[in-house]
Protein backbone atom coordinates (compact mmCIF):
# COMPACT_ATOMS: atom_id res chain seq x y z
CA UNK A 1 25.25 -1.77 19.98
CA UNK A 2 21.67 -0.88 21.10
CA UNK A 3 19.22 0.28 17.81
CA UNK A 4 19.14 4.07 17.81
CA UNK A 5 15.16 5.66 18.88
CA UNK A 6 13.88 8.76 17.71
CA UNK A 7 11.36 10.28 20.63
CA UNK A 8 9.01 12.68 18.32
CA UNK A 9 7.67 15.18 21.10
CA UNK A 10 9.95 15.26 23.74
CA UNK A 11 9.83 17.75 26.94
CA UNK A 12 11.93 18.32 29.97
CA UNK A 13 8.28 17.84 31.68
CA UNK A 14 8.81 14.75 33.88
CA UNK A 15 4.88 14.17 34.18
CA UNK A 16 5.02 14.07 30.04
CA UNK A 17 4.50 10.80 28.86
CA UNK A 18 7.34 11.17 26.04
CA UNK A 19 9.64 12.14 29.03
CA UNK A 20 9.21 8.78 30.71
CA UNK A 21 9.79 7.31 27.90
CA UNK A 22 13.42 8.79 27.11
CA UNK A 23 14.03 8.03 30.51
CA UNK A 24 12.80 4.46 29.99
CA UNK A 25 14.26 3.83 26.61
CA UNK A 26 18.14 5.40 28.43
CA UNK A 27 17.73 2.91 31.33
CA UNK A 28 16.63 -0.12 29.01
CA UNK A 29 20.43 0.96 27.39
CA UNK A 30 19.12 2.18 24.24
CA UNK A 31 20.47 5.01 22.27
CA UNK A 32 17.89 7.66 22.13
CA UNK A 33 17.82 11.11 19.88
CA UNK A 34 14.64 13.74 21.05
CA UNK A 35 12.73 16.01 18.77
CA UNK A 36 10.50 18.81 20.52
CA UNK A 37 8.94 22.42 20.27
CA UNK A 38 11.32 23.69 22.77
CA UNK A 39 15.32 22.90 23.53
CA UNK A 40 16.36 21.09 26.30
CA UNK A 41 17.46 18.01 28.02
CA UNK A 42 16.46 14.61 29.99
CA UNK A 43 19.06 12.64 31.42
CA UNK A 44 22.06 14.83 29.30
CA UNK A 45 20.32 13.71 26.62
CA UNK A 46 19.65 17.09 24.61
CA UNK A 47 15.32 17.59 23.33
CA UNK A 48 16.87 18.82 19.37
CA UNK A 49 13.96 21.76 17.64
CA UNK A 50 13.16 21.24 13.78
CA UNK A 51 13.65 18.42 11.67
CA UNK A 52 17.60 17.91 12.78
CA UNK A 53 20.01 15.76 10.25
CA UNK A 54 19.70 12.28 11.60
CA UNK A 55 20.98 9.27 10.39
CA UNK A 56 20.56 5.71 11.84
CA UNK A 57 17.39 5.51 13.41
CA UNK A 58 15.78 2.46 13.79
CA UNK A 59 12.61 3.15 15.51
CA UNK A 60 10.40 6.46 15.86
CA UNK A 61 8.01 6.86 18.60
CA UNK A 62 5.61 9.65 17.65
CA UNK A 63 4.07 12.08 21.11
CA UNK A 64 2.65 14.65 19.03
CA UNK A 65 -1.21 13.82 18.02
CA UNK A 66 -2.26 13.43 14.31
CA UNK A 67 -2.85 17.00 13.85
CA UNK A 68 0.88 18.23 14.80
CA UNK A 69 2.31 14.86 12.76
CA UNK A 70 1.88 16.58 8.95
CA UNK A 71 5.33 18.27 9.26
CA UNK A 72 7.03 15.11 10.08
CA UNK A 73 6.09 13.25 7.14
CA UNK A 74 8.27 13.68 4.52
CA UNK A 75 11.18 13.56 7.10
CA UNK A 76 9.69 10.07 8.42
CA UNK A 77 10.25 8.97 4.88
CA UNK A 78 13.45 10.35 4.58
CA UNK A 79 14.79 9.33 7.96
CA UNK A 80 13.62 5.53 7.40
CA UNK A 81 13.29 3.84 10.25
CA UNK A 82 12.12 0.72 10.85
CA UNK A 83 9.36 1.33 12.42
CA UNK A 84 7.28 4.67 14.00
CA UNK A 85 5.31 3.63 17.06
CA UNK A 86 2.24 5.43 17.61
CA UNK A 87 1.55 6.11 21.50
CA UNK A 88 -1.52 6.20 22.63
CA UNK A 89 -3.27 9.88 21.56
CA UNK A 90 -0.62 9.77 18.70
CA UNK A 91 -2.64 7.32 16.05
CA UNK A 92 -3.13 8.22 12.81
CA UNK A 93 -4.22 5.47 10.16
CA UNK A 94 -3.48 8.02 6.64
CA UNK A 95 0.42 8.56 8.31
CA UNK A 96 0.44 4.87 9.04
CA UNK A 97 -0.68 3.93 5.40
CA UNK A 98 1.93 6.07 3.99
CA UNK A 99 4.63 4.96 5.84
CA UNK A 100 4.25 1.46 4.75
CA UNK A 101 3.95 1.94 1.49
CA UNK A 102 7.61 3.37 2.08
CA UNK A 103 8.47 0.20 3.83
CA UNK A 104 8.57 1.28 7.57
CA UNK A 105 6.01 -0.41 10.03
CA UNK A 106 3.75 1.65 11.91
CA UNK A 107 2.85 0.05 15.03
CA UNK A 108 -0.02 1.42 17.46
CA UNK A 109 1.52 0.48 20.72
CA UNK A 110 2.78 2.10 23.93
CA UNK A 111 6.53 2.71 23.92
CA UNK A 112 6.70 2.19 27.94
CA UNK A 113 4.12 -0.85 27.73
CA UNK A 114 6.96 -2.48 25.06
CA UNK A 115 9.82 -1.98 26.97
CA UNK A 116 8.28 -3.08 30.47
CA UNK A 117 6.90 -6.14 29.19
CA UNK A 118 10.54 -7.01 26.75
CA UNK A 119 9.41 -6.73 23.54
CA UNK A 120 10.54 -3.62 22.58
């Protein structure tokens, strides 16, 4: 069973980096959640508003920029994942220092770089 990904900014806007990236993650076989401002879908895969119950996430990768990442926080820490991955645009060292002193490994990285190249 594939390791579940949270995308953190997701849009029904196919030029959207965080749109690829579903699309990406879904063709790479992975199981993928979404998180945006507005409900939708990509690929039947429905975009979820608010902080939604989750449970089994293994990796978050954040497309919201540092100053639209202080609501997520305290639901990072609660949802635990393994890691968040930071996209390009989406850094932000104080959220990255928290979130490993909970444990979960904040990686600056490009979610589309990882997966074309196999390391994801």
């Amino acid at each position: 069973m594939s390791k579940k990904t949270l995308v953190i900014g997701a849009t029904e806007n196919t030029a959207r980096y965080a749109n690829r990236a579903t699309r990406s993650l879904l063709q790479h076989g992975h199981d993928v959640e979404q998180i945006g401002l507005k409900a939708g879908t990509v690929q039947g895969v429905p975009i979820q508003t608010g902080l939604p119950d989750l449970t089994d996430i293994d990796t978050v990768t954040m497309y919201v920029g540092a100053r639209n990442q202080a609501g997520y926080v305290d639901y990072l820490k609660k949802l635990k994942p393994r890691r968040v991955i930071f996209n390009p645009g989406a850094e932000n060292h104080d959220l990255a220092r928290q979130l490993q002193q909970e444990g979960i490994e904040p990686i600056e990285a490009c979610t589309l770089v990882m997966l074309s190249i196999g390391n994801y």
